[in-house]
PDB file of N, CA and C in Angstrom:
ATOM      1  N   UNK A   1     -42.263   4.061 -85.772  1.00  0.00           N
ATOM      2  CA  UNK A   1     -41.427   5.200 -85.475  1.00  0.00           C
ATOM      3  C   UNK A   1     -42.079   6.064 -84.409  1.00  0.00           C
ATOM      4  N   UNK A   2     -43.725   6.521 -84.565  1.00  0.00           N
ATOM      5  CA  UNK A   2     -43.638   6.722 -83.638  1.00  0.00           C
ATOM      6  C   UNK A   2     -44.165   8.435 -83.505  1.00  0.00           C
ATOM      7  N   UNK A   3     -43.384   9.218 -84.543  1.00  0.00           N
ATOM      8  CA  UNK A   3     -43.758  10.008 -84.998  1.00  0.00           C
ATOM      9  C   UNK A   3     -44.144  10.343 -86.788  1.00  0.00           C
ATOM     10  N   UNK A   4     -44.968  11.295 -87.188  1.00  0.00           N
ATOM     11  CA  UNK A   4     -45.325  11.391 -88.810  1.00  0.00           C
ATOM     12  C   UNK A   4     -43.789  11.965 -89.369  1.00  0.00           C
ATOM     13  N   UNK A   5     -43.950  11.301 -90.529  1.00  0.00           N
ATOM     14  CA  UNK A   5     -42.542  11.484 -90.640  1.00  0.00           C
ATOM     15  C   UNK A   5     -42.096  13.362 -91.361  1.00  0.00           C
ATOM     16  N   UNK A   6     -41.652  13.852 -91.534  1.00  0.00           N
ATOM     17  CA  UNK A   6     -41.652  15.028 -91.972  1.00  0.00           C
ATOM     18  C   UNK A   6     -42.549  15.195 -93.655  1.00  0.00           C
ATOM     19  N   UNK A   7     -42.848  16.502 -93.696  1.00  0.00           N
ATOM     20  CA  UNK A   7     -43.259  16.662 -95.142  1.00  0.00           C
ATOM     21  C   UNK A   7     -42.497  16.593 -96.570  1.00  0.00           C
ATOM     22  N   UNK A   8     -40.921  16.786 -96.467  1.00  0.00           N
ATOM     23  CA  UNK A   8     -40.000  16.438 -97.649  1.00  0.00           C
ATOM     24  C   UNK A   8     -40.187  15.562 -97.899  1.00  0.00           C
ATOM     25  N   UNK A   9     -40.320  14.292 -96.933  1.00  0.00           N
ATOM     26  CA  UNK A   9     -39.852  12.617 -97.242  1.00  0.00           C
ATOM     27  C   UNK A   9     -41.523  11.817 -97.483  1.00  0.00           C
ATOM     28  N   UNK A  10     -42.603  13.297 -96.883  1.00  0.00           N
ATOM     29  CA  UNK A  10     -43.828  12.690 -97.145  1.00  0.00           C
ATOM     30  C   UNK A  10     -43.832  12.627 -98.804  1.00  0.00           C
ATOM     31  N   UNK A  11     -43.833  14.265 -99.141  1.00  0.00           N
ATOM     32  CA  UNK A  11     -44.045  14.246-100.690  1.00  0.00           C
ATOM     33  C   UNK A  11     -43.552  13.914-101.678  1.00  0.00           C
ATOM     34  N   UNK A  12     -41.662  13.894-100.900  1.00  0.00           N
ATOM     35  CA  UNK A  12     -40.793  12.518-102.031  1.00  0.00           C
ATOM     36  C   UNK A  12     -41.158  11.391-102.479  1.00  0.00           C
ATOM     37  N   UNK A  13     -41.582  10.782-101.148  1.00  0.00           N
ATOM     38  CA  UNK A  13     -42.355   9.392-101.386  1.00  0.00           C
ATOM     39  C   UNK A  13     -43.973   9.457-102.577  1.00  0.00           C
ATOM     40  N   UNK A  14     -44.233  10.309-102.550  1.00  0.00           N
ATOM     41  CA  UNK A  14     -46.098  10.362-103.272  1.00  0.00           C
ATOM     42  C   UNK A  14     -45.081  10.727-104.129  1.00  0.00           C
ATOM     43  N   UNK A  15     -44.446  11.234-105.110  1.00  0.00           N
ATOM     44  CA  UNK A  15     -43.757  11.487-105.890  1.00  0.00           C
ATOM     45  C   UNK A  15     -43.366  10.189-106.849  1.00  0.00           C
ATOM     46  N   UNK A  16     -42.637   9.410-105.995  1.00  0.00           N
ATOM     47  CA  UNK A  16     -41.673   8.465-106.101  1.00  0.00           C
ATOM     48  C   UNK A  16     -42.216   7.373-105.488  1.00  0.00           C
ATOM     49  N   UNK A  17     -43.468   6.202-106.084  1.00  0.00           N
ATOM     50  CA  UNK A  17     -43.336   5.439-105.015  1.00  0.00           C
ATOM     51  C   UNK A  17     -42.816   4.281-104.908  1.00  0.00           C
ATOM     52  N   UNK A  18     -42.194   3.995-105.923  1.00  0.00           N
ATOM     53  CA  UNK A  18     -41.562   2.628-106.261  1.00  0.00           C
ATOM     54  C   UNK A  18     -40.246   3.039-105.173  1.00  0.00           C
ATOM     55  N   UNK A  19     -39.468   4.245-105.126  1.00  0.00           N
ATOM     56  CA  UNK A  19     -38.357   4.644-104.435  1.00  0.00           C
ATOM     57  C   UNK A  19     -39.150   4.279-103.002  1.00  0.00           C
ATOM     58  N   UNK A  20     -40.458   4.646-102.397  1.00  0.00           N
ATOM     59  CA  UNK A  20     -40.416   4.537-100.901  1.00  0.00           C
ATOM     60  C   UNK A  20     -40.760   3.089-100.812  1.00  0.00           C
ATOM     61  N   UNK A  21     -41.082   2.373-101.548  1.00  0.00           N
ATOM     62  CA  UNK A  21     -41.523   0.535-101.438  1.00  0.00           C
ATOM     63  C   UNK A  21     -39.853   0.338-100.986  1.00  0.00           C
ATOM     64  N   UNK A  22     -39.299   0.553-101.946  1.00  0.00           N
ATOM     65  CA  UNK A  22     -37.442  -0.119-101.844  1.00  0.00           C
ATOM     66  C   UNK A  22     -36.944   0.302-100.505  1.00  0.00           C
ATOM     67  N   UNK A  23     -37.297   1.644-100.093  1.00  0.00           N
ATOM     68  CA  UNK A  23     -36.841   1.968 -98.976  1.00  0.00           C
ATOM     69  C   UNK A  23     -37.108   1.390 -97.820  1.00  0.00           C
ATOM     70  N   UNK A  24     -39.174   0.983 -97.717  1.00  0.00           N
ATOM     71  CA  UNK A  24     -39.433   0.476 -96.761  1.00  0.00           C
ATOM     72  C   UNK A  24     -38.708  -1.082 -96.164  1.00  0.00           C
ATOM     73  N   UNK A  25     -38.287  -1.554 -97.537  1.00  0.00           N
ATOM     74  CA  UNK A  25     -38.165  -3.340 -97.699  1.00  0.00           C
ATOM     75  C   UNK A  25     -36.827  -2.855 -97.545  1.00  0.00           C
ATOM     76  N   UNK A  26     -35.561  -2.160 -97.371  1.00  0.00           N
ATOM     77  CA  UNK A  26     -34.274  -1.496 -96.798  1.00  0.00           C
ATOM     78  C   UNK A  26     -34.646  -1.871 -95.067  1.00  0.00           C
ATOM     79  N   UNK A  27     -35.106  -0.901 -94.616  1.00  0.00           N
ATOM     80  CA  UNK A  27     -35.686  -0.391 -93.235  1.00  0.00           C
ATOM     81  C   UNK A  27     -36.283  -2.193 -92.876  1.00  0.00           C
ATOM     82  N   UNK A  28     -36.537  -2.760 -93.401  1.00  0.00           N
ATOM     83  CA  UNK A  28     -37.121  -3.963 -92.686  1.00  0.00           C
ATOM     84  C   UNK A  28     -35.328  -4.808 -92.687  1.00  0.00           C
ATOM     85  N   UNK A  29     -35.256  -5.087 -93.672  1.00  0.00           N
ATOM     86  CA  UNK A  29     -33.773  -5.855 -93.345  1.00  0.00           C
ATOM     87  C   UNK A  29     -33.019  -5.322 -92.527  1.00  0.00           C
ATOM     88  N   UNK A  30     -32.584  -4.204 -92.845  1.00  0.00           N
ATOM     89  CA  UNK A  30     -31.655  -3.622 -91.674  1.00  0.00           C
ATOM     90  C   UNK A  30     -31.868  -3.977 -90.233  1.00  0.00           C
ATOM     91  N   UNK A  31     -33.009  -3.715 -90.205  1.00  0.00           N
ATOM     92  CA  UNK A  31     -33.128  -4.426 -88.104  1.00  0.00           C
ATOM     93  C   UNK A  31     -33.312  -5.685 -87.721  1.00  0.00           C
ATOM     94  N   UNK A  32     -32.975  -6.603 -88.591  1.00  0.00           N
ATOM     95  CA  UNK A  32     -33.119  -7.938 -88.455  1.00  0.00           C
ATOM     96  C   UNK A  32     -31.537  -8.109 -88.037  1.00  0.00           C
ATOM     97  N   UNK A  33     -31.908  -9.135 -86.851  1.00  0.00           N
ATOM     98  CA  UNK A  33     -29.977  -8.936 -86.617  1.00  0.00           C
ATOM     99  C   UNK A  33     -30.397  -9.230 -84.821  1.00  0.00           C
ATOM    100  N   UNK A  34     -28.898  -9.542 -84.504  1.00  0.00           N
ATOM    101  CA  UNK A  34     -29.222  -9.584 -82.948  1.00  0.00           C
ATOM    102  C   UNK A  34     -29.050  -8.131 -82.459  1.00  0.00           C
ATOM    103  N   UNK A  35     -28.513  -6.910 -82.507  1.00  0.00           N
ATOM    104  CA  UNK A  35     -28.526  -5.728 -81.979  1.00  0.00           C
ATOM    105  C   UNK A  35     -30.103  -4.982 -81.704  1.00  0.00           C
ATOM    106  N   UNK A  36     -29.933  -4.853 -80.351  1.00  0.00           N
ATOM    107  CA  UNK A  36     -31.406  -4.382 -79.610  1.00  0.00           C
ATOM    108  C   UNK A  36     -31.747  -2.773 -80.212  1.00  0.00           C
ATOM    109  N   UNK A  37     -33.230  -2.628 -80.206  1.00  0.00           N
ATOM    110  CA  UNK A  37     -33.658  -1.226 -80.782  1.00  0.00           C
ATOM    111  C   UNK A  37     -32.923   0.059 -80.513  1.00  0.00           C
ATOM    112  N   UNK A  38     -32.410   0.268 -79.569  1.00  0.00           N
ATOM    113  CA  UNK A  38     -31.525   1.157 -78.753  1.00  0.00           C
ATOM    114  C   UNK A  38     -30.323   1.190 -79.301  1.00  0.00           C
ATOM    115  N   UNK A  39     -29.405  -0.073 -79.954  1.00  0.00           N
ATOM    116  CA  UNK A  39     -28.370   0.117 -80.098  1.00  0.00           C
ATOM    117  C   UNK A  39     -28.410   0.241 -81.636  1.00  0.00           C
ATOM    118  N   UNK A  40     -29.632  -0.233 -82.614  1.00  0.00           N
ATOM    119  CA  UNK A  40     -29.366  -0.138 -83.927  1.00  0.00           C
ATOM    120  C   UNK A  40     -29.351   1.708 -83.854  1.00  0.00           C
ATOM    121  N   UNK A  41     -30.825   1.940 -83.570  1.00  0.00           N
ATOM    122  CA  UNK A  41     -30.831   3.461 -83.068  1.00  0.00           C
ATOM    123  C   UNK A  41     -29.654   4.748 -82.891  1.00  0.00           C
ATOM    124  N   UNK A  42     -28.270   4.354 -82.072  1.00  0.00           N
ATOM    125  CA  UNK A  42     -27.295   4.857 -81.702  1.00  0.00           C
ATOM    126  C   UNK A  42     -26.342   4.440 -82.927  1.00  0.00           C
ATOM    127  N   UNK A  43     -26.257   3.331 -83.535  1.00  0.00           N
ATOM    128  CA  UNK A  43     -25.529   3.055 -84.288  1.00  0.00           C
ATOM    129  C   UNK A  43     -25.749   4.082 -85.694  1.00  0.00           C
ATOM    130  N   UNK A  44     -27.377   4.150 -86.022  1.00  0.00           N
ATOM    131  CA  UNK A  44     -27.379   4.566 -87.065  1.00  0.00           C
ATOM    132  C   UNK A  44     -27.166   6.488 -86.941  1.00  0.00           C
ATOM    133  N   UNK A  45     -27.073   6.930 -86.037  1.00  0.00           N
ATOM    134  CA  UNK A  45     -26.763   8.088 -85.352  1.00  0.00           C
ATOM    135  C   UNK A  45     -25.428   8.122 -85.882  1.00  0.00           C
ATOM    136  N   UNK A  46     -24.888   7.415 -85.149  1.00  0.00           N
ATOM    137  CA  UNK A  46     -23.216   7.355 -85.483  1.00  0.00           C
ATOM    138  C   UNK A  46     -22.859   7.246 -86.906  1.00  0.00           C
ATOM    139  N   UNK A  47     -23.522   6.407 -87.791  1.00  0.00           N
ATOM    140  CA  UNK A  47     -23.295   7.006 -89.174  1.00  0.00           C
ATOM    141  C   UNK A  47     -23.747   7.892 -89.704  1.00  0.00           C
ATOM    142  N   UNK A  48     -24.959   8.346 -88.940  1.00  0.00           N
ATOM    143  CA  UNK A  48     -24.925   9.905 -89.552  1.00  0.00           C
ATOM    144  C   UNK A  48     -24.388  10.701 -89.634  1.00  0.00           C
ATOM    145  N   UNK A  49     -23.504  10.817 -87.850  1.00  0.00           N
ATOM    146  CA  UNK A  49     -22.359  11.442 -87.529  1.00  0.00           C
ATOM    147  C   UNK A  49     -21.168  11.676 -88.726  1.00  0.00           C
ATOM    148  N   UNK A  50     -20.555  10.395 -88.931  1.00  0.00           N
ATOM    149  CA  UNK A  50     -19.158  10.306 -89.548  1.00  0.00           C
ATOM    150  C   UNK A  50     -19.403  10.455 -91.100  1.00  0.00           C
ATOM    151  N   UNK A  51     -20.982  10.773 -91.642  1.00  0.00           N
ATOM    152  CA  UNK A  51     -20.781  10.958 -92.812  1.00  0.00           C
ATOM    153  C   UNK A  51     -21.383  12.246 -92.824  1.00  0.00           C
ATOM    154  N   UNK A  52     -21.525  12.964 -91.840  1.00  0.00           N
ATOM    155  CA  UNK A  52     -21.315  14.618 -91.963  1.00  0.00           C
ATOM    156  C   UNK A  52     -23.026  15.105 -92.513  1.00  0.00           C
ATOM    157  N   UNK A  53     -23.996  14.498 -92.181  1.00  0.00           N
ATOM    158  CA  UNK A  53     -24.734  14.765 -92.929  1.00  0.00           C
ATOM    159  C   UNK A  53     -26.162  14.973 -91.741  1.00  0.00           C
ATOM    160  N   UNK A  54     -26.495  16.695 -92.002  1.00  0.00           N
ATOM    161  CA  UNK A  54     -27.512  17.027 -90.920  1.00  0.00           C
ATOM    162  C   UNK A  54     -28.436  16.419 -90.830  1.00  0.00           C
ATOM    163  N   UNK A  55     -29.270  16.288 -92.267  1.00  0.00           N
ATOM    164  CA  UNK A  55     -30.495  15.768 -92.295  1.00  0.00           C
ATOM    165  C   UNK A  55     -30.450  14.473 -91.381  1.00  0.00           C
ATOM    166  N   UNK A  56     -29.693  13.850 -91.798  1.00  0.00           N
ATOM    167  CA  UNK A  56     -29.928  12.371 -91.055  1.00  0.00           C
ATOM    168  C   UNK A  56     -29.436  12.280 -89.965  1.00  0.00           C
ATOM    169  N   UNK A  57     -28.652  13.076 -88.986  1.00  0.00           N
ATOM    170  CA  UNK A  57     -28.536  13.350 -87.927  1.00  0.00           C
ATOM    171  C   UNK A  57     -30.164  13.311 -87.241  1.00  0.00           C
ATOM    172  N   UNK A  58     -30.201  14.851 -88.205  1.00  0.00           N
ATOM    173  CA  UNK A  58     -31.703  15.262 -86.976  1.00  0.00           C
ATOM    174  C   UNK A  58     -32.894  14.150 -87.050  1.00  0.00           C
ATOM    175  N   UNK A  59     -32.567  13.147 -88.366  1.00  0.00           N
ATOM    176  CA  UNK A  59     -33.878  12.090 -88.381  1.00  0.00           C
ATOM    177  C   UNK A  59     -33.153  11.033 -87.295  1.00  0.00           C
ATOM    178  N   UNK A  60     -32.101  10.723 -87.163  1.00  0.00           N
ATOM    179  CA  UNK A  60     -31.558   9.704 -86.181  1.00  0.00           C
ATOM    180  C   UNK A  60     -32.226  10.403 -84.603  1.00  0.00           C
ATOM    181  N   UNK A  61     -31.428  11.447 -83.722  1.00  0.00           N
ATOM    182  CA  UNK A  61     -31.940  11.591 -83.200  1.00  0.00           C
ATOM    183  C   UNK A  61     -33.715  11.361 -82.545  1.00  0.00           C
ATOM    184  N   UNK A  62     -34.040  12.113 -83.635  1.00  0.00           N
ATOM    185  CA  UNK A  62     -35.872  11.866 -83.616  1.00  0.00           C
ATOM    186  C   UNK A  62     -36.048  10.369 -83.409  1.00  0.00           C
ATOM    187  N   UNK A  63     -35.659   9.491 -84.296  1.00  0.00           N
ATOM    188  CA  UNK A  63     -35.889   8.068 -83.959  1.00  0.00           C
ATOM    189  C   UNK A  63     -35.325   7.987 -82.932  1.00  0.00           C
ATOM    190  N   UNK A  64     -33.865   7.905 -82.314  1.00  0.00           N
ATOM    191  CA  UNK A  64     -33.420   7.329 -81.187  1.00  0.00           C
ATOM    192  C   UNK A  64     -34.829   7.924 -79.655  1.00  0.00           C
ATOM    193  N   UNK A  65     -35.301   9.089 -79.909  1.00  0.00           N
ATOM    194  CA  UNK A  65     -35.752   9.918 -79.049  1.00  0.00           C
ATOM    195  C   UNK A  65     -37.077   8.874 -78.728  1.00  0.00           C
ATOM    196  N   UNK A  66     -37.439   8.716 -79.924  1.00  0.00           N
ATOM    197  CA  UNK A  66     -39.067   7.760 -80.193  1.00  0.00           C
ATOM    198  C   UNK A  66     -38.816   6.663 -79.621  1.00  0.00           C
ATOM    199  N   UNK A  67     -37.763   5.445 -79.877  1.00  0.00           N
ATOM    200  CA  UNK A  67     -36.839   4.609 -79.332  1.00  0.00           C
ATOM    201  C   UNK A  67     -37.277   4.455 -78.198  1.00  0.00           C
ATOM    202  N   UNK A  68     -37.421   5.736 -77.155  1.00  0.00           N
ATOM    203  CA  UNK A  68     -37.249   5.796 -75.847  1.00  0.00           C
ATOM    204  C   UNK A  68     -35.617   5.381 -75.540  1.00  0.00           C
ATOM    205  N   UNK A  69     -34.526   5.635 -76.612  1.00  0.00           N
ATOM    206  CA  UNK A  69     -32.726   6.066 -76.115  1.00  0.00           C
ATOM    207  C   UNK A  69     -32.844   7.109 -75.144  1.00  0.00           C
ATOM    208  N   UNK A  70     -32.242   7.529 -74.517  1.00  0.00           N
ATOM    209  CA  UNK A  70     -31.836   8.529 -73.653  1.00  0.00           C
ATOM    210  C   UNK A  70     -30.715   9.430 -74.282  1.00  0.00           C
ATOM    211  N   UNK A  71     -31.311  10.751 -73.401  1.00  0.00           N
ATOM    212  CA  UNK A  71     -30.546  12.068 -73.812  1.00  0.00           C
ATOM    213  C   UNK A  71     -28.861  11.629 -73.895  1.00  0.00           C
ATOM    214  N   UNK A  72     -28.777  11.128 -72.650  1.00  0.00           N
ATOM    215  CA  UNK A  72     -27.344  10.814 -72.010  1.00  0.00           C
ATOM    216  C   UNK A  72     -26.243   9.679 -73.569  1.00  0.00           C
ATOM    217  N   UNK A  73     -27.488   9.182 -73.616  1.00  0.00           N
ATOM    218  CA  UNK A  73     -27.010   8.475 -74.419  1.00  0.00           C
ATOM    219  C   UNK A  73     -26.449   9.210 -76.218  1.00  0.00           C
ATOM    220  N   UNK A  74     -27.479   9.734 -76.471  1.00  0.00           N
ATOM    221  CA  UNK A  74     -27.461  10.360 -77.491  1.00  0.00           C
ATOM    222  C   UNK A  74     -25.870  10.889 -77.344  1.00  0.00           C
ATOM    223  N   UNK A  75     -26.092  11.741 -76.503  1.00  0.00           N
ATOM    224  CA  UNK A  75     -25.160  12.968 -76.423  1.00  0.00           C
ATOM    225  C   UNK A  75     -23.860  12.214 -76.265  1.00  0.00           C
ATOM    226  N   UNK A  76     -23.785  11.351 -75.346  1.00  0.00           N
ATOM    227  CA  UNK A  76     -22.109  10.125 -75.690  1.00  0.00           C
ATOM    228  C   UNK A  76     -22.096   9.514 -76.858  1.00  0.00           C
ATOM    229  N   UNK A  77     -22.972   9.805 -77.618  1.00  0.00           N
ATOM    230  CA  UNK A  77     -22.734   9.016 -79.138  1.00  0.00           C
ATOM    231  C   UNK A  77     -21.830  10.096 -79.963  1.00  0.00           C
ATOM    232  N   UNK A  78     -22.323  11.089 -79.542  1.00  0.00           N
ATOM    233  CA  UNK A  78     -21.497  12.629 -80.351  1.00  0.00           C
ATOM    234  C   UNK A  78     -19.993  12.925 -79.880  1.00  0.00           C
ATOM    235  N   UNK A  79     -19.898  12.871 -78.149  1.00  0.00           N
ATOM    236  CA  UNK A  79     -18.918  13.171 -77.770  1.00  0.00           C
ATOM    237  C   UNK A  79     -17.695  12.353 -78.192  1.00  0.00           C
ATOM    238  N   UNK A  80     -18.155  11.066 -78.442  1.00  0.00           N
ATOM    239  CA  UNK A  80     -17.588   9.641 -79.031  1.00  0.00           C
ATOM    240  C   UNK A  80     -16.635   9.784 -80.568  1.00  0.00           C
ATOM    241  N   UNK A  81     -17.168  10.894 -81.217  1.00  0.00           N
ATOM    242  CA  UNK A  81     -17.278  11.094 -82.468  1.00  0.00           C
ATOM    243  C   UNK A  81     -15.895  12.336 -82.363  1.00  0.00           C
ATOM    244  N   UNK A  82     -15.528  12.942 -81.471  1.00  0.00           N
ATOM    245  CA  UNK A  82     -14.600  14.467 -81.166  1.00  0.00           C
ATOM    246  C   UNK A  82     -13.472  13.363 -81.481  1.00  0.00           C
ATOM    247  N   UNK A  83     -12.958  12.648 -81.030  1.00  0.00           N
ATOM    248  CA  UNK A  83     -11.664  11.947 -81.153  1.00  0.00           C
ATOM    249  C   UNK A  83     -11.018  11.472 -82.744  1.00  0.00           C
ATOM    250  N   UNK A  84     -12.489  11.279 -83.515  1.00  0.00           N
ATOM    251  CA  UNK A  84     -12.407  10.690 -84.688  1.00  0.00           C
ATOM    252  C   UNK A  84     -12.424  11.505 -85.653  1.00  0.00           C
ATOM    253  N   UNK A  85     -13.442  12.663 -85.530  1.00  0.00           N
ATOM    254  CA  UNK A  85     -13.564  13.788 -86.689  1.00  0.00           C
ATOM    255  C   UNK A  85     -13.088  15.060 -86.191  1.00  0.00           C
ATOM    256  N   UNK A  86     -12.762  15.054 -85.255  1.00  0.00           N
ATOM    257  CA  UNK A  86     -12.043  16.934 -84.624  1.00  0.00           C
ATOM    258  C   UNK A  86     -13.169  17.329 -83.797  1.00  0.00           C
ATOM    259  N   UNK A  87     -12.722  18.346 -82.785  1.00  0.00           N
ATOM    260  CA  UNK A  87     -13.388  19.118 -82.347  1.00  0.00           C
ATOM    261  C   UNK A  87     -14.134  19.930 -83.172  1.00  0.00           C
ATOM    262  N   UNK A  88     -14.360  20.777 -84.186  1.00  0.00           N
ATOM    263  CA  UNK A  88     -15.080  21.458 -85.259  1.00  0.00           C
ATOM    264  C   UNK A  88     -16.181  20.778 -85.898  1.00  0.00           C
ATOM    265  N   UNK A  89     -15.683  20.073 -86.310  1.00  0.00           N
ATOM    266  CA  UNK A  89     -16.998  19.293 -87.052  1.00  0.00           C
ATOM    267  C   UNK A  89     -18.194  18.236 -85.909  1.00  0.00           C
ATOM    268  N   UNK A  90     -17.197  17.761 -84.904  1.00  0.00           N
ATOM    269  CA  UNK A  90     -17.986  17.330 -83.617  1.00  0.00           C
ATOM    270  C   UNK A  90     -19.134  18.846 -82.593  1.00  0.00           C
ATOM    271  N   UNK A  91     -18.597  20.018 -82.918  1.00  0.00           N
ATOM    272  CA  UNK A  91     -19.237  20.864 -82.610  1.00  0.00           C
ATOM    273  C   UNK A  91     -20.457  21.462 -83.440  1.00  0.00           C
ATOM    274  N   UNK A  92     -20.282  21.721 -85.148  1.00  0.00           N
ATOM    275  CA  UNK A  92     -20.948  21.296 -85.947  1.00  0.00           C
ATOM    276  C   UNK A  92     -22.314  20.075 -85.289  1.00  0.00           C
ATOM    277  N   UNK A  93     -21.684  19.129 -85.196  1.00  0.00           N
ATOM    278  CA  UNK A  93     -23.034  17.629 -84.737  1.00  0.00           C
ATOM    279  C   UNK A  93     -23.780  18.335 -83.640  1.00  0.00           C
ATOM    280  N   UNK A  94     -23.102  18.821 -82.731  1.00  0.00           N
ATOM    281  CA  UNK A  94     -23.542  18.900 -81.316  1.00  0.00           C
ATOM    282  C   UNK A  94     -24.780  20.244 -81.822  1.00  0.00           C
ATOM    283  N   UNK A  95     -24.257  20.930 -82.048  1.00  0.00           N
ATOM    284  CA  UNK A  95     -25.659  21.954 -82.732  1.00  0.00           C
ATOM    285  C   UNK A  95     -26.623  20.955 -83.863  1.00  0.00           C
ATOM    286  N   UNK A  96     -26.659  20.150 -84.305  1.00  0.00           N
ATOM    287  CA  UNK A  96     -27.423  19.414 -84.754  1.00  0.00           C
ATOM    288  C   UNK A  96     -28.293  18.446 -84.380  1.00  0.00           C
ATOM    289  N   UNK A  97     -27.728  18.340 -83.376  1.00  0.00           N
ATOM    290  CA  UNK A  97     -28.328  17.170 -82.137  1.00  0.00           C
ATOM    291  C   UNK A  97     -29.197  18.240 -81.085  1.00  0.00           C
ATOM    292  N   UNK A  98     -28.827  19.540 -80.912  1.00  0.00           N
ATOM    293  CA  UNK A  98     -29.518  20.297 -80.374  1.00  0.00           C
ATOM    294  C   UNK A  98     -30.764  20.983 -80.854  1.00  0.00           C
ATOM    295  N   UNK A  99     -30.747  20.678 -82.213  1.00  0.00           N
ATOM    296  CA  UNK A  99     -31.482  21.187 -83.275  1.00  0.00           C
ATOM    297  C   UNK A  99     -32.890  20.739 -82.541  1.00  0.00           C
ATOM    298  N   UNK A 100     -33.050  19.036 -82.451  1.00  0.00           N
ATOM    299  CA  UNK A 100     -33.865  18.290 -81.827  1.00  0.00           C
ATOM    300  C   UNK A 100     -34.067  18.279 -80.375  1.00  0.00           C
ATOM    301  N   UNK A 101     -33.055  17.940 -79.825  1.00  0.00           N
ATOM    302  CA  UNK A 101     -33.017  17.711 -78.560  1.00  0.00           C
ATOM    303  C   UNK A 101     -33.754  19.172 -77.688  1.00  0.00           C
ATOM    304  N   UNK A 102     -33.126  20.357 -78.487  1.00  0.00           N
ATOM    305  CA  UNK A 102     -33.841  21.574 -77.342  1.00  0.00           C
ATOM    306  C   UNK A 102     -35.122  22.075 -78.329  1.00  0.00           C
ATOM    307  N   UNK A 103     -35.535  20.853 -79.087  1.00  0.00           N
ATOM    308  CA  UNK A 103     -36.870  21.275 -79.627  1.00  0.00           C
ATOM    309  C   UNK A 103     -37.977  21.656 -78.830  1.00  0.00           C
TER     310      UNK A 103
END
């Protein structure tokens, strides 16, 4: 990834570690597949998007960012998203994506 991952998901895990083993062995299947790092990256953005949910927005971003994705890119993943969920809640994302992005 690239970066340490935040402190919630550090101390969830020391908490829980049978939960972060399952997770890690998740995270390994998932990128097995022909879709290149960049596009699993954007993809998993995009479900962060459509299931409305910040946290994993701002962790998508961060990965896509680590990725080496581009801004440009990011930001057409959101605009992508206005047609499907409304302008409101696509504005909602866009401050979420900024959360990171004008970190």
């Amino acid at each position: 990834m690239g970066q340490k991952p935040p402190e919630t998901y550090t101390s969830f895990i020391a908490r829980y570690p049978d939960l972060g083993a399952a997770w890690e062995h998740i995270r390994d299947a998932e990128g097995k597949g022909p879709l290149d790092k960049h596009t699993q990256r954007l993809l998993k953005l995009a479900v962060a998007i459509g299931a409305m949910r910040e946290g994993a927005v701002h962790s998508a971003v961060r990965k896509a960012k680590s990725a080496g994705v581009s801004e440009e890119a990011i930001r057409q993943t959101v605009a992508l998203a206005a047609s499907t969920l409304g302008m409101p809640s696509t504005v909602a994302i866009h401050t979420w994506v900024n959360d990171v992005l004008e970190d």
